[in-house]
N, C-alpha and C. Protein backbone atom coordinates (compact mmCIF):
# COMPACT_ATOMS: atom_id res chain seq x y z
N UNK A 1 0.82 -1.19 0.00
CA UNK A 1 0.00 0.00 0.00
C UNK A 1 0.87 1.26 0.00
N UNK A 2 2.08 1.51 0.75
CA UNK A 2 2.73 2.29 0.94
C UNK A 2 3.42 2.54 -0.65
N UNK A 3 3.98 1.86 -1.26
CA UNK A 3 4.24 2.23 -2.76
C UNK A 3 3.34 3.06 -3.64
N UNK A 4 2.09 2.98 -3.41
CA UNK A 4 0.98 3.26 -4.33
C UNK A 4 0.76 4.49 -4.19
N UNK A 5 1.13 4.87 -2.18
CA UNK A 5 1.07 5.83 -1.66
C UNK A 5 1.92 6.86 -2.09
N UNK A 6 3.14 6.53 -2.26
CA UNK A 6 4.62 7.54 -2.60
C UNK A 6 4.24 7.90 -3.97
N UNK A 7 3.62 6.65 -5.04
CA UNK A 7 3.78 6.89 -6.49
C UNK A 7 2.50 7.78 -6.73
N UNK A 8 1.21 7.97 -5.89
CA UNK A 8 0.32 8.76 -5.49
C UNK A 8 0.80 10.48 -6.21
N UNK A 9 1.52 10.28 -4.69
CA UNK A 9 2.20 11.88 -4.20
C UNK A 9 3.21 12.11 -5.11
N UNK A 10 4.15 11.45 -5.75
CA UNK A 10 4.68 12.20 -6.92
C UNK A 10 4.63 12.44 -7.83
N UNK A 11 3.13 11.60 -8.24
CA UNK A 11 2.68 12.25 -9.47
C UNK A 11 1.77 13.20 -8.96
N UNK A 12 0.76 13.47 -8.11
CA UNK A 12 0.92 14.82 -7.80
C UNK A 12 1.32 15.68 -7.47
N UNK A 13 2.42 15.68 -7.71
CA UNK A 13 3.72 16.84 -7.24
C UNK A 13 3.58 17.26 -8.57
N UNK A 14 4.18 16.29 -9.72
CA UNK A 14 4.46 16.19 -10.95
C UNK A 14 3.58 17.17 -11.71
N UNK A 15 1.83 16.71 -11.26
CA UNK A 15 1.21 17.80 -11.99
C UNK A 15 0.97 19.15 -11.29
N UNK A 16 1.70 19.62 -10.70
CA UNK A 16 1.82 21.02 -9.99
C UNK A 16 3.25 21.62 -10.12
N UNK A 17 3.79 20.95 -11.27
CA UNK A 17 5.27 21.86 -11.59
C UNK A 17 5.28 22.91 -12.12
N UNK A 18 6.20 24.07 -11.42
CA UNK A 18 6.23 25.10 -12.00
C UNK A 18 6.90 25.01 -13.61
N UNK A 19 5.82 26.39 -14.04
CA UNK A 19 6.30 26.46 -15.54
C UNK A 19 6.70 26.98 -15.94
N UNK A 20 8.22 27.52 -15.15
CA UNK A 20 9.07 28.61 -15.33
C UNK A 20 10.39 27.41 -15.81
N UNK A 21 10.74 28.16 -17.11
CA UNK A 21 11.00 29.86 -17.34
C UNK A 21 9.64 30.29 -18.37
N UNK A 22 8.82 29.10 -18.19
CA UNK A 22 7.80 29.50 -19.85
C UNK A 22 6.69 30.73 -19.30
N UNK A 23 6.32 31.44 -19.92
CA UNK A 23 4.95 32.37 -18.83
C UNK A 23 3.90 31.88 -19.61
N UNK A 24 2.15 32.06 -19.24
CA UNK A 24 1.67 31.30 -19.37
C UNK A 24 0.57 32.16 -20.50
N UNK A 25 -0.03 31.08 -21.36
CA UNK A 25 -0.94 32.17 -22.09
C UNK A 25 -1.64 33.26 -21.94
N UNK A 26 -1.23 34.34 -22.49
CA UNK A 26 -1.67 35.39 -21.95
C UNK A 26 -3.22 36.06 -22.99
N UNK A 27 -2.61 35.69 -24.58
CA UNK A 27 -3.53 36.42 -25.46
C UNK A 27 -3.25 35.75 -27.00
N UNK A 28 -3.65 36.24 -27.84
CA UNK A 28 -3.59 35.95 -29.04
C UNK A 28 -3.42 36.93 -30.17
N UNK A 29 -2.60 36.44 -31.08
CA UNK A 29 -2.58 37.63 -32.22
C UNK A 29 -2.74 36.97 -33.96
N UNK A 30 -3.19 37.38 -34.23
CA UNK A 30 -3.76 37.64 -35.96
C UNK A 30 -3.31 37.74 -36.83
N UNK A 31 -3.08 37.17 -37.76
CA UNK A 31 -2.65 38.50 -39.03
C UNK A 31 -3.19 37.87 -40.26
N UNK A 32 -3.46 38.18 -41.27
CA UNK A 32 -3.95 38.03 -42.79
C UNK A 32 -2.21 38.14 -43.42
N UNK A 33 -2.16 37.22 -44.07
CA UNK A 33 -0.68 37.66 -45.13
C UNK A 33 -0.77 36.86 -46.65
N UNK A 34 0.11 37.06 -47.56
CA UNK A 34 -0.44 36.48 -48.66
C UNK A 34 0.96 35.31 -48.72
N UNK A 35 0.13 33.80 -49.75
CA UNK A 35 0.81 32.82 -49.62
C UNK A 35 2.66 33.10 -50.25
N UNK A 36 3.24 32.62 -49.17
CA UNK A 36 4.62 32.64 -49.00
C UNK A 36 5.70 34.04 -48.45
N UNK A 37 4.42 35.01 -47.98
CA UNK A 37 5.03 36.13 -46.94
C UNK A 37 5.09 35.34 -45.69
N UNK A 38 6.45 35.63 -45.40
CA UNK A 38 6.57 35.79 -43.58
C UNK A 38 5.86 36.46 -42.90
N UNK A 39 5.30 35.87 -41.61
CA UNK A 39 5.14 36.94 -40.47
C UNK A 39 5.26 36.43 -39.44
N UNK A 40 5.41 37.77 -38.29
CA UNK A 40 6.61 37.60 -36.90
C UNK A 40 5.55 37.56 -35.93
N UNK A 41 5.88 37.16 -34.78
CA UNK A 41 5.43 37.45 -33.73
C UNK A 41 5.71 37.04 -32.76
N UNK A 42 5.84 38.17 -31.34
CA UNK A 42 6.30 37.05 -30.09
C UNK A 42 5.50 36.21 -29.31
N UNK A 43 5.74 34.73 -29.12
CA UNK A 43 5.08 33.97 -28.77
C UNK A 43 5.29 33.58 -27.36
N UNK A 44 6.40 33.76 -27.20
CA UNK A 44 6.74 32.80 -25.57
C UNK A 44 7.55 34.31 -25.01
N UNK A 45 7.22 34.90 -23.73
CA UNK A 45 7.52 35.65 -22.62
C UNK A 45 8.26 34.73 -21.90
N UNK A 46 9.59 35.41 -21.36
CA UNK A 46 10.57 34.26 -20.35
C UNK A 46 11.29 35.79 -19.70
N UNK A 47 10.56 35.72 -18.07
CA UNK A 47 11.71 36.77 -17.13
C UNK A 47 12.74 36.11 -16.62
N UNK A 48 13.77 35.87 -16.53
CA UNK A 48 14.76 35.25 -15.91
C UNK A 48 14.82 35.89 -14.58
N UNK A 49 15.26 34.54 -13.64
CA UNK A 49 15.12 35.13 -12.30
C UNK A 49 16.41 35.64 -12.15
N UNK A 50 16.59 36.30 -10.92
CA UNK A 50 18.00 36.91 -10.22
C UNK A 50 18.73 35.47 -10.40
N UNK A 51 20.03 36.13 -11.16
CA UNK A 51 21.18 34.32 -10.75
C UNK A 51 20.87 33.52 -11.64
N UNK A 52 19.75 33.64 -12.71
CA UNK A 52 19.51 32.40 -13.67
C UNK A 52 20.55 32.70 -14.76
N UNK A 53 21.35 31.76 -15.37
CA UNK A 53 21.19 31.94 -16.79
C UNK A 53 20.88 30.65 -17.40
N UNK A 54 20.10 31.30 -18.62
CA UNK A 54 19.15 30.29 -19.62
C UNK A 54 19.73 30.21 -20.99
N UNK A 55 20.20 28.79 -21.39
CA UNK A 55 20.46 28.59 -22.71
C UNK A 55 19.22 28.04 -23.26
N UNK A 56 19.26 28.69 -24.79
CA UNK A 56 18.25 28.16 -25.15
C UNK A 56 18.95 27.10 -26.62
N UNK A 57 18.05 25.81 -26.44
CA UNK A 57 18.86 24.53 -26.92
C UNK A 57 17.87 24.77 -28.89
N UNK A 58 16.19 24.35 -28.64
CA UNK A 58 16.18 24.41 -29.69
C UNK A 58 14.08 24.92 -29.38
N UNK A 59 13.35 24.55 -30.43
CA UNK A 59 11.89 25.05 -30.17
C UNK A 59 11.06 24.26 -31.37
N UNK A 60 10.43 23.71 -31.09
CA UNK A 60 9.53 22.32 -32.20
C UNK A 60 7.83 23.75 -31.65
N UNK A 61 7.54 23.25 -32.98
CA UNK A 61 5.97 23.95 -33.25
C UNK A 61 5.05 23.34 -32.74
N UNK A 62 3.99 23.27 -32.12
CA UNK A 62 2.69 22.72 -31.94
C UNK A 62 1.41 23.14 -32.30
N UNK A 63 0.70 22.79 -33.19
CA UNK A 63 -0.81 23.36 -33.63
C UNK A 63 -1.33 22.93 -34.93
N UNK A 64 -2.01 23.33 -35.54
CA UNK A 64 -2.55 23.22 -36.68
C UNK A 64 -1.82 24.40 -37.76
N UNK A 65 -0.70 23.67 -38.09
CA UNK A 65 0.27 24.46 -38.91
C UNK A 65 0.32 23.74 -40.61
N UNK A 66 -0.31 23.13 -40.55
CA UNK A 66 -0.42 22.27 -42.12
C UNK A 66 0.75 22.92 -43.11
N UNK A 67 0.52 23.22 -44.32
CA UNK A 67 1.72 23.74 -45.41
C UNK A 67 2.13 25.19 -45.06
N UNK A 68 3.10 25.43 -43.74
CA UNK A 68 3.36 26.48 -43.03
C UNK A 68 4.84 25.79 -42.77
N UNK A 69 5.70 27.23 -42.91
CA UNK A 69 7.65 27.00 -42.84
C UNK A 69 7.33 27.67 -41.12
N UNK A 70 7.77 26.91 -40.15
CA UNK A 70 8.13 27.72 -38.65
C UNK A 70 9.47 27.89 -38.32
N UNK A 71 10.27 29.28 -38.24
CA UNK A 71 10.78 29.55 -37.79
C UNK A 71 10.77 29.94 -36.05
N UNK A 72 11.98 30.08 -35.48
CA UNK A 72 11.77 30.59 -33.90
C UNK A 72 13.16 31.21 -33.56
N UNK A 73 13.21 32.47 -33.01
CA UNK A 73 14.19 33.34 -33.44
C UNK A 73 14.41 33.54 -31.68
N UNK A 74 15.70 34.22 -31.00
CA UNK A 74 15.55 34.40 -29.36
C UNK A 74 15.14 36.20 -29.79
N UNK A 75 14.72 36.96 -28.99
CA UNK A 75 14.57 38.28 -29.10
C UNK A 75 15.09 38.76 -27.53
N UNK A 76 16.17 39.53 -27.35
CA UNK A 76 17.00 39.84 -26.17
C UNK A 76 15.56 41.40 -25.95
N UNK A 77 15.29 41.58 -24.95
CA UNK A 77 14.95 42.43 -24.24
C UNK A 77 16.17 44.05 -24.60
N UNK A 78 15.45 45.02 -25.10
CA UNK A 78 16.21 46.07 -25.56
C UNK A 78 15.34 47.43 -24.96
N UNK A 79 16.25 48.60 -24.71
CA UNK A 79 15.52 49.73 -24.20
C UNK A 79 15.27 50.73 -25.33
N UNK A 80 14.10 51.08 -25.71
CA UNK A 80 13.40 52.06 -26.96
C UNK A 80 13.85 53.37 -26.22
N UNK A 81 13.71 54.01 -27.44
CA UNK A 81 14.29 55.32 -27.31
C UNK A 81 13.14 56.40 -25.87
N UNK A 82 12.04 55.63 -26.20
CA UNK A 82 11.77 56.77 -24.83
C UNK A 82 11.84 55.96 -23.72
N UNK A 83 12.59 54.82 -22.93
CA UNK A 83 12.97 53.89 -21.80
C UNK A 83 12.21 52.87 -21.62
N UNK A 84 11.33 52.38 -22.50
CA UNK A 84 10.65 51.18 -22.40
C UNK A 84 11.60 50.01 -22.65
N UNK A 85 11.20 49.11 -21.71
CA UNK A 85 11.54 48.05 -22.35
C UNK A 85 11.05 47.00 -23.34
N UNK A 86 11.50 46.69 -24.57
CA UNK A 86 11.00 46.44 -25.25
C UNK A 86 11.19 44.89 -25.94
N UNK A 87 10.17 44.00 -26.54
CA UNK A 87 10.84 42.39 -26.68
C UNK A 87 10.07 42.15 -27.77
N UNK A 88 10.89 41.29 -29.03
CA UNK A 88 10.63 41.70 -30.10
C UNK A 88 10.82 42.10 -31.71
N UNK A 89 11.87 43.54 -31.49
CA UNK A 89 12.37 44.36 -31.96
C UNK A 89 14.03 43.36 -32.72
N UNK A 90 14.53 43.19 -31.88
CA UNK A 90 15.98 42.44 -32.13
C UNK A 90 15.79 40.77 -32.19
N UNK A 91 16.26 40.65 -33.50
CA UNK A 91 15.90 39.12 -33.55
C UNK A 91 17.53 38.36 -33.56
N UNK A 92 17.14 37.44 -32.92
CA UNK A 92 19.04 36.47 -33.12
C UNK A 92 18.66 35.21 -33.20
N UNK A 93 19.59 33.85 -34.03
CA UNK A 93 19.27 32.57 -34.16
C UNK A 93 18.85 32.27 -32.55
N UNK A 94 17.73 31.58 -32.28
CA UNK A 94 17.50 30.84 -30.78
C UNK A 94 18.49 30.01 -30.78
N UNK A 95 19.06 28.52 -31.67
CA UNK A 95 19.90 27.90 -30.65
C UNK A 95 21.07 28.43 -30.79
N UNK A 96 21.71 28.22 -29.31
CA UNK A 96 23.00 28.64 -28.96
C UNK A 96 22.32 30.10 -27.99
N UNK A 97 21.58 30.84 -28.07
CA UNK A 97 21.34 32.05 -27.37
C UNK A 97 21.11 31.61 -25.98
N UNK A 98 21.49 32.81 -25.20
CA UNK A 98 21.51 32.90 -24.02
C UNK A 98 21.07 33.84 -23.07
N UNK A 99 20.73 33.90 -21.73
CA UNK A 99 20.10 35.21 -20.93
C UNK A 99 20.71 35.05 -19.64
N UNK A 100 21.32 36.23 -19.09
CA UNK A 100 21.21 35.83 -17.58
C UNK A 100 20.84 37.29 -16.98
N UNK A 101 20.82 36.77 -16.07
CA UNK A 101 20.49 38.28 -15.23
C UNK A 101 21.10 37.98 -14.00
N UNK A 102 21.95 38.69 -13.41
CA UNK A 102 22.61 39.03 -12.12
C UNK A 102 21.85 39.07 -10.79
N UNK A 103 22.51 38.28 -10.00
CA UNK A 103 21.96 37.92 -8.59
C UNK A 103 21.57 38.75 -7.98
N UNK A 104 22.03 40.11 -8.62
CA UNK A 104 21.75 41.53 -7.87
C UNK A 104 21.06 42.22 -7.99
N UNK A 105 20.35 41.96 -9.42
CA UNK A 105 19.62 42.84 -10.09
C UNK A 105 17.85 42.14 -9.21
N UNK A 106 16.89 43.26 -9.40
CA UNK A 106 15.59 43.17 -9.25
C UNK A 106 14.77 41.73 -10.11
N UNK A 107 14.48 41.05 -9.87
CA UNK A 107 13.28 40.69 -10.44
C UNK A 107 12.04 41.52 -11.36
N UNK A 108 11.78 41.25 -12.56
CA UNK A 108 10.89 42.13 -12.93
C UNK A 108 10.69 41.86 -14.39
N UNK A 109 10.05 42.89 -14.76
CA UNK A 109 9.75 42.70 -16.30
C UNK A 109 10.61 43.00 -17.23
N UNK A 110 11.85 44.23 -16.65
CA UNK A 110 12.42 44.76 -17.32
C UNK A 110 14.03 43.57 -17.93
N UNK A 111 14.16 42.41 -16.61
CA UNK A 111 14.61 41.04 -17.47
C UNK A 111 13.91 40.20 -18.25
N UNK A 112 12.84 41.05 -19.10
CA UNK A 112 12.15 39.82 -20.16
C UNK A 112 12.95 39.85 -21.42
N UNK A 113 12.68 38.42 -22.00
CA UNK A 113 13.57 38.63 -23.20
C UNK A 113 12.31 37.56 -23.85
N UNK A 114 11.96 37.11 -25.46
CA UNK A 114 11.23 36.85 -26.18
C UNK A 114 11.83 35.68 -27.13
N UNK A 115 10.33 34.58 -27.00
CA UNK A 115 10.85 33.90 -28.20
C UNK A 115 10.02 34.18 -29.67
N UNK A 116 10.20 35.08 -30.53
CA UNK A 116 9.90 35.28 -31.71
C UNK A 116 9.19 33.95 -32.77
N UNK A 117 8.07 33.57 -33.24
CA UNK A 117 7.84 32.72 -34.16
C UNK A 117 7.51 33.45 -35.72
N UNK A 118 7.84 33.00 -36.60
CA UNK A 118 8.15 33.23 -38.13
C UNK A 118 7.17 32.36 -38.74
N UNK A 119 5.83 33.01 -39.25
CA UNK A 119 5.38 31.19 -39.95
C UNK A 119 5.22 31.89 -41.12
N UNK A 120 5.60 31.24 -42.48
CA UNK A 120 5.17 31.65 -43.72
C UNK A 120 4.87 30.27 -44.47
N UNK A 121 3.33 30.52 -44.79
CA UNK A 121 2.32 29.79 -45.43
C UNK A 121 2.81 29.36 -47.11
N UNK A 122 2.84 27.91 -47.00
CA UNK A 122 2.90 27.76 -48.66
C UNK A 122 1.79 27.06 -49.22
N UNK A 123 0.60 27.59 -49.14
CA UNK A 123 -0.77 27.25 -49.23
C UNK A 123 -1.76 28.25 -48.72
N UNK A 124 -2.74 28.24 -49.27
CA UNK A 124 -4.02 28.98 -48.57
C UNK A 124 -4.54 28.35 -47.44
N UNK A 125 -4.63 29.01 -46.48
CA UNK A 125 -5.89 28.76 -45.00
C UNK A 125 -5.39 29.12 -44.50
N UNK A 126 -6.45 28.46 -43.07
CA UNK A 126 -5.83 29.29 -41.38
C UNK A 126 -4.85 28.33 -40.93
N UNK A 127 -3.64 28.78 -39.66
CA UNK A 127 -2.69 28.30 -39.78
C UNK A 127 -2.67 29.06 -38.34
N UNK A 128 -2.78 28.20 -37.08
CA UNK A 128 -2.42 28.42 -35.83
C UNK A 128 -1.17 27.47 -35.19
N UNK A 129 0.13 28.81 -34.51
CA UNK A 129 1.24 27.95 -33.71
C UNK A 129 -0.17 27.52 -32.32
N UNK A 130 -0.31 27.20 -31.28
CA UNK A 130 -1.02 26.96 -30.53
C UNK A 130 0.23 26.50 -28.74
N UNK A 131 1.12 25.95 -29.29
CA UNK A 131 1.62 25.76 -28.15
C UNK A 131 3.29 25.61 -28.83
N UNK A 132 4.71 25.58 -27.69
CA UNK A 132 5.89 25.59 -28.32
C UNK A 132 6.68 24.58 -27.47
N UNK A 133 7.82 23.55 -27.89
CA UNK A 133 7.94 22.53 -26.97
C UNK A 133 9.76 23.34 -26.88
N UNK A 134 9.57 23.54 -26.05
CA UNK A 134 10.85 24.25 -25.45
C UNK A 134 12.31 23.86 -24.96
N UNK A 135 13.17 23.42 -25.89
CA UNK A 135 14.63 22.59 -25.20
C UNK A 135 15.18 23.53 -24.53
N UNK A 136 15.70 23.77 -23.54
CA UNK A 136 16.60 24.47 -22.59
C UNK A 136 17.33 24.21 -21.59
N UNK A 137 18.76 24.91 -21.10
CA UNK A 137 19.46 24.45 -19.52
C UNK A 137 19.08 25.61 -18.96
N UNK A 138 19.32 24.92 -17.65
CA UNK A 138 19.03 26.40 -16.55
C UNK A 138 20.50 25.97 -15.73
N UNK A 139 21.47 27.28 -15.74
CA UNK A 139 22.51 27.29 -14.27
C UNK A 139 23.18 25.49 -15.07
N UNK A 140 23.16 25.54 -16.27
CA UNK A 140 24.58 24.53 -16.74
C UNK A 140 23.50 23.23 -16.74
N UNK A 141 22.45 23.02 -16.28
CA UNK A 141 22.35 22.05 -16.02
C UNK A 141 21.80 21.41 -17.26
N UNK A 142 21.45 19.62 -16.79
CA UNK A 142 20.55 19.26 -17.97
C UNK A 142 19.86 19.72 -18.92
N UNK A 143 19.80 19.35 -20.19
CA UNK A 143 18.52 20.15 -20.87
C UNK A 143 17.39 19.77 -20.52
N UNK A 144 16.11 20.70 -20.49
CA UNK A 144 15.40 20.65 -20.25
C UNK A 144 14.00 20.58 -21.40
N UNK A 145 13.09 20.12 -21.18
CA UNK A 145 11.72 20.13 -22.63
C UNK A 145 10.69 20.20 -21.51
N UNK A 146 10.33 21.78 -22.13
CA UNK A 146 8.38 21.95 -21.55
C UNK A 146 7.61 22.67 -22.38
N UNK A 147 6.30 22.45 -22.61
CA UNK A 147 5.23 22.77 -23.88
C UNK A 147 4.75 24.38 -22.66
N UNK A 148 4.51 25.32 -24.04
CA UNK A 148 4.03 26.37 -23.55
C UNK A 148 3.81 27.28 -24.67
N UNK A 149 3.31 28.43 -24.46
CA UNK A 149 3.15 29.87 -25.31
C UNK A 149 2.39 31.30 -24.77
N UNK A 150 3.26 31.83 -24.60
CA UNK A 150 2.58 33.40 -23.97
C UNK A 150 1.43 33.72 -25.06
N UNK A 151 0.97 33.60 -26.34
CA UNK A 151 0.50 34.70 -26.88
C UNK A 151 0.21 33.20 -28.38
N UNK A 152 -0.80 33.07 -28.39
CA UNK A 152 -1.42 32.10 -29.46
C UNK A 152 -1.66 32.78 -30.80
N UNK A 153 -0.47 32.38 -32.12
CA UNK A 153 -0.68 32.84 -32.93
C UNK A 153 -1.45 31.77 -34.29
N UNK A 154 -1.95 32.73 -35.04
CA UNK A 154 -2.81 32.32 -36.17
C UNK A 154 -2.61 33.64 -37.61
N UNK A 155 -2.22 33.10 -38.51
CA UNK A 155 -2.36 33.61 -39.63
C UNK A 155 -3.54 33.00 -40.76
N UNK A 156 -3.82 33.74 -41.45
CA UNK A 156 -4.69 33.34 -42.55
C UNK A 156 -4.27 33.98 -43.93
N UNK A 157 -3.80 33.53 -44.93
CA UNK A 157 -3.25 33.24 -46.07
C UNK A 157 -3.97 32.70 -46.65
N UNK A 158 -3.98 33.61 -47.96
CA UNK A 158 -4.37 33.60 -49.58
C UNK A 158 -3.61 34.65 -50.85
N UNK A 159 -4.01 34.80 -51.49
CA UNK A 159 -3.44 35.51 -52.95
C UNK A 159 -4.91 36.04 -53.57
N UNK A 160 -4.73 37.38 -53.21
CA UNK A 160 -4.24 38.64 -52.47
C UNK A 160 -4.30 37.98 -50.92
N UNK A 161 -3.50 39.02 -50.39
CA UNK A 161 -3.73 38.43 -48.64
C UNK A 161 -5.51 39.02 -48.53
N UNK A 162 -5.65 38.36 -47.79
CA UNK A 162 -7.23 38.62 -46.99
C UNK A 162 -7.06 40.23 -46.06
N UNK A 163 -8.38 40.56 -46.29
CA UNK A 163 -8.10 42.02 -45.02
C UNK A 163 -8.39 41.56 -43.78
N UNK A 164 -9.05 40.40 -43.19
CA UNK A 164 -9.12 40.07 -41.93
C UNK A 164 -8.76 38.72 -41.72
N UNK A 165 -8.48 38.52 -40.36
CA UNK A 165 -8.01 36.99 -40.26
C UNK A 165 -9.21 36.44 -38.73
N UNK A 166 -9.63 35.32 -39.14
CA UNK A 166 -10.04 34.67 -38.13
C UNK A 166 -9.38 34.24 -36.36
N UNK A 167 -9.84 34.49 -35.54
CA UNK A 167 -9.04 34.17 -34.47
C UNK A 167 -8.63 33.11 -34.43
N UNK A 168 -9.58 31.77 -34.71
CA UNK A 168 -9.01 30.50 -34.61
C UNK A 168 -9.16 29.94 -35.97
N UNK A 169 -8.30 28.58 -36.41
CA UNK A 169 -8.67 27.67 -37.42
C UNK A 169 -10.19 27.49 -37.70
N UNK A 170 -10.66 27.47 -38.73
CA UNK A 170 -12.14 26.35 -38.58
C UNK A 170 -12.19 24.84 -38.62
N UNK A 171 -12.81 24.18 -37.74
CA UNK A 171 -12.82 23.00 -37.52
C UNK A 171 -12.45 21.87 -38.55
């Protein structure tokens, strides 16, 4: 009985793991583009804590992406000309990129840095990333794989591009 008991409790541990460094869906974004334009957007929010640093290893797509190219780019956290911080803007290859932030520094938003997704359609329809499976080390260690996405994207592609895009796929 006592086995059943332990294997109980660690799988409910298991499903109460934190899902950091990933942040958690927050919203969704849109766009209409025509077949074989790129378009950008940031998908995954990551604040690094005081003392972390995060390599990032590699990023696999999840959703209803049918005849769609996915790119995934790291975007370093940069300050705009009137002091915002901004994530986004600066794109660099994700693997091999890196983040840390100093043991000293605050916690906050202003250590966010972005994972950028690229999808360009080689076909007509709707075309949602929906979730991102995330390789990473934290502090040297193992790599790590966890599914996530700040911000659920969907394009809709045709020739001419469309003037509006649907929020989700149709069934």
């Amino acid at each position: 009985m006592r086995p059943l008991f332990a294997l109980a409790l660690l799988l409910a541990l298991a499903s109460c793991s934190d899902p950091y460094p990933l942040s958690p869906t927050g919203g969704s974004a849109t766009s209409p583009t025509s077949i074989g334009k790129s378009v950008q957007n940031v998908v995954v929010f990551i604040e690094p804590h005081p003392g972390d640093r995060i390599e990032f290893v590699s990023a696999e797509p999840v959703g209803t992406l049918g005849d769609t190219i996915v790119r995934f780019f790291f975007s370093p956290g940069i300050t705009a000309p009137n002091g915002d911080h901004v994530v986004g803007q600066k794109l660099e290859p994700l693997a091999g990129a890196s983040v840390s932030v100093d043991r000293n520094v605050p916690a906050g938003g202003q250590n966010s840095v972005g994972i950028v997704a690229e999808l360009t359609p080689r076909s007509a329809g709707t075309f949602s990333l929906s979730d991102i499976r995330l390789h990473y080390r934290i502090n040297g260690l193992p790599e790590q794989v966890k599914q996530g996405i700040s911000v659920i994207f969907t394009i809709c592609a045709a020739d001419p591009a469309p003037a509006a895009c649907e929020a989700s796929p149709p069934p």
